[in-house]
Protein backbone atom coordinates (compact mmCIF):
# COMPACT_ATOMS: atom_id res chain seq x y z
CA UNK A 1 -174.38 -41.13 13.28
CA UNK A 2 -173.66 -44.21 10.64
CA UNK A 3 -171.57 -43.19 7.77
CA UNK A 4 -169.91 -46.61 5.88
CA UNK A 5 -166.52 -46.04 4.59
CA UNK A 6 -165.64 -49.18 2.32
CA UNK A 7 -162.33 -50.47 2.63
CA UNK A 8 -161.77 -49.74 -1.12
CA UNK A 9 -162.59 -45.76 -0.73
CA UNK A 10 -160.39 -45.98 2.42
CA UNK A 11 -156.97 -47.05 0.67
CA UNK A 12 -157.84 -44.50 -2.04
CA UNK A 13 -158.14 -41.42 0.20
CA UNK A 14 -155.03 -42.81 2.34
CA UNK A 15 -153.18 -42.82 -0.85
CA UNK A 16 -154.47 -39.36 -1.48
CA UNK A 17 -153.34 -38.29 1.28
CA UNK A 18 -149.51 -39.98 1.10
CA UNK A 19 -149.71 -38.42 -2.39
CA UNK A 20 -150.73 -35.05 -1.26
CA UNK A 21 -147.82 -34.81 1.71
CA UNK A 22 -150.40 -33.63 4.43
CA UNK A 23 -153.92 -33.26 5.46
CA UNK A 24 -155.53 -34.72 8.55
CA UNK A 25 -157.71 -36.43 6.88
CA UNK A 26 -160.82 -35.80 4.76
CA UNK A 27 -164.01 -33.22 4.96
CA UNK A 28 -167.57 -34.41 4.35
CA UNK A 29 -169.83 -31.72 3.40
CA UNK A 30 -173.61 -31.39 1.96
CA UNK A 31 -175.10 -28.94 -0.45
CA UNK A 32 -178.42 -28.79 -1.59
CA UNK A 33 -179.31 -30.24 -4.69
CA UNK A 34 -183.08 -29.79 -5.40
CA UNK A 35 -186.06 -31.63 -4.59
CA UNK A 36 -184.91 -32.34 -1.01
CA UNK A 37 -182.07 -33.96 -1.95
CA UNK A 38 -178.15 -33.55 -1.20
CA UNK A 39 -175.21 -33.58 -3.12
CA UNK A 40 -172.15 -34.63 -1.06
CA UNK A 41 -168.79 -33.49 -1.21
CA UNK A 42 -165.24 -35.44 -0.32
CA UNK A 43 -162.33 -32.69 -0.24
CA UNK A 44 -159.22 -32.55 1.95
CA UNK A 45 -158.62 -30.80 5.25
CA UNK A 46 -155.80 -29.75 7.03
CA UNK A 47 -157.12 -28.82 10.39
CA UNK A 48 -160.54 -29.92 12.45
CA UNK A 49 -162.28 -27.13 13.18
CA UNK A 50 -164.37 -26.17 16.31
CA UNK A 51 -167.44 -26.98 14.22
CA UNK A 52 -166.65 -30.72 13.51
CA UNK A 53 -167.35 -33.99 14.42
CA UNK A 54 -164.37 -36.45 13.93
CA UNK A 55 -164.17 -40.03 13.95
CA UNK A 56 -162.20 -42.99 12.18
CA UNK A 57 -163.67 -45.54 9.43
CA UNK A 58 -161.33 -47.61 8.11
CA UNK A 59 -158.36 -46.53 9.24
CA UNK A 60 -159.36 -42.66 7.81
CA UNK A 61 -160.62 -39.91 9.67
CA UNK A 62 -163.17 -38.81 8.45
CA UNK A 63 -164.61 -34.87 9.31
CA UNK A 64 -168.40 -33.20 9.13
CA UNK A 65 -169.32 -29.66 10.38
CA UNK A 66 -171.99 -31.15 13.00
CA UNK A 67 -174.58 -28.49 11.25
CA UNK A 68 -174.43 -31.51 8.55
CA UNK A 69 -175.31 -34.55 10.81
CA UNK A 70 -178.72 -34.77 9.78
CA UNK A 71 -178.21 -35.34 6.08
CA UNK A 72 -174.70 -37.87 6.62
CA UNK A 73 -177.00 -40.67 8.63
CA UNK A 74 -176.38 -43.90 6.32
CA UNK A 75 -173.83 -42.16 3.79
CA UNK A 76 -171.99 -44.84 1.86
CA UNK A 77 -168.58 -44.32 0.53
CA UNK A 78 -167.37 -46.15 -1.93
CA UNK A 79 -165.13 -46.30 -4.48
CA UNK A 80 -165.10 -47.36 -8.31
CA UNK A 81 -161.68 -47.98 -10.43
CA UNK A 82 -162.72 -49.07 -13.88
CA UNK A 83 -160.62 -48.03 -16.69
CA UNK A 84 -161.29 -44.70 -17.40
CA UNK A 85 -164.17 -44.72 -14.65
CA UNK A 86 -162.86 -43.72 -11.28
CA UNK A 87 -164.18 -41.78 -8.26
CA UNK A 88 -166.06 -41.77 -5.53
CA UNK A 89 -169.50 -42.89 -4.94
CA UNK A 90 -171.31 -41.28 -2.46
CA UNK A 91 -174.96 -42.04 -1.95
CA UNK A 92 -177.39 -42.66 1.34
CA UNK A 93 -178.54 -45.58 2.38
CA UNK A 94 -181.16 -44.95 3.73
CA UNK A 95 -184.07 -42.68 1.99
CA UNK A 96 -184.35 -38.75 2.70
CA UNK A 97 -188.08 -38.48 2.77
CA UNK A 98 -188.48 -36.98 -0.19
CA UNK A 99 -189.60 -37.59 -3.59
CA UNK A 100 -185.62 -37.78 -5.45
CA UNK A 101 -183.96 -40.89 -5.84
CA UNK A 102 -181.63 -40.19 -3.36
CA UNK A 103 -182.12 -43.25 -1.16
């Protein structure tokens, strides 16, 4: 499985995390969006769970129930701090088959 965690995203969820007080690191998760597409999710967790897969990128660990694996192949993390603009950017790299634009 190939999921890119730029160095950028990785000092922002490590500071998350120092800000936050605990956590073992962060959850990946998918939901359906339409169309064949996914919308990702980023959110904290405190424990790894039976059902996960976890490895390091950048320094972060990084967590996915292995029901997801499919749909995290060429995920890009990134993140954008622009003024008012800031967040994570999420997107594949790689097309899902589909007709969306989630490629």
């Amino acid at each position: 499985m190939s999921i890119s965690l730029s160095p950028v995203a990785a000092e922002a969820i490590r500071a998350a995390l120092a800000r936050r007080g605990k956590g073992v690191g962060v959850r990946v998760s998918v939901q359906d969006a339409g169309q064949s597409c996914a919308a990702y999710n980023l959110e904290y967790a405190d424990e790894i769970r039976e059902s996960d897969l976890a490895f390091v990128q950048e320094g972060v660990r990084l967590l996915a129930d292995f029901a997801y694996l499919p749909h995290l192949e060429g995920l890009v993390i990134d993140y954008r701090d622009e003024g008012d603009d800031q967040g994570f950017l999420i997107r594949r790299s790689v097309s899902c088959g589909g007709d969306c634009q989630c490629g």
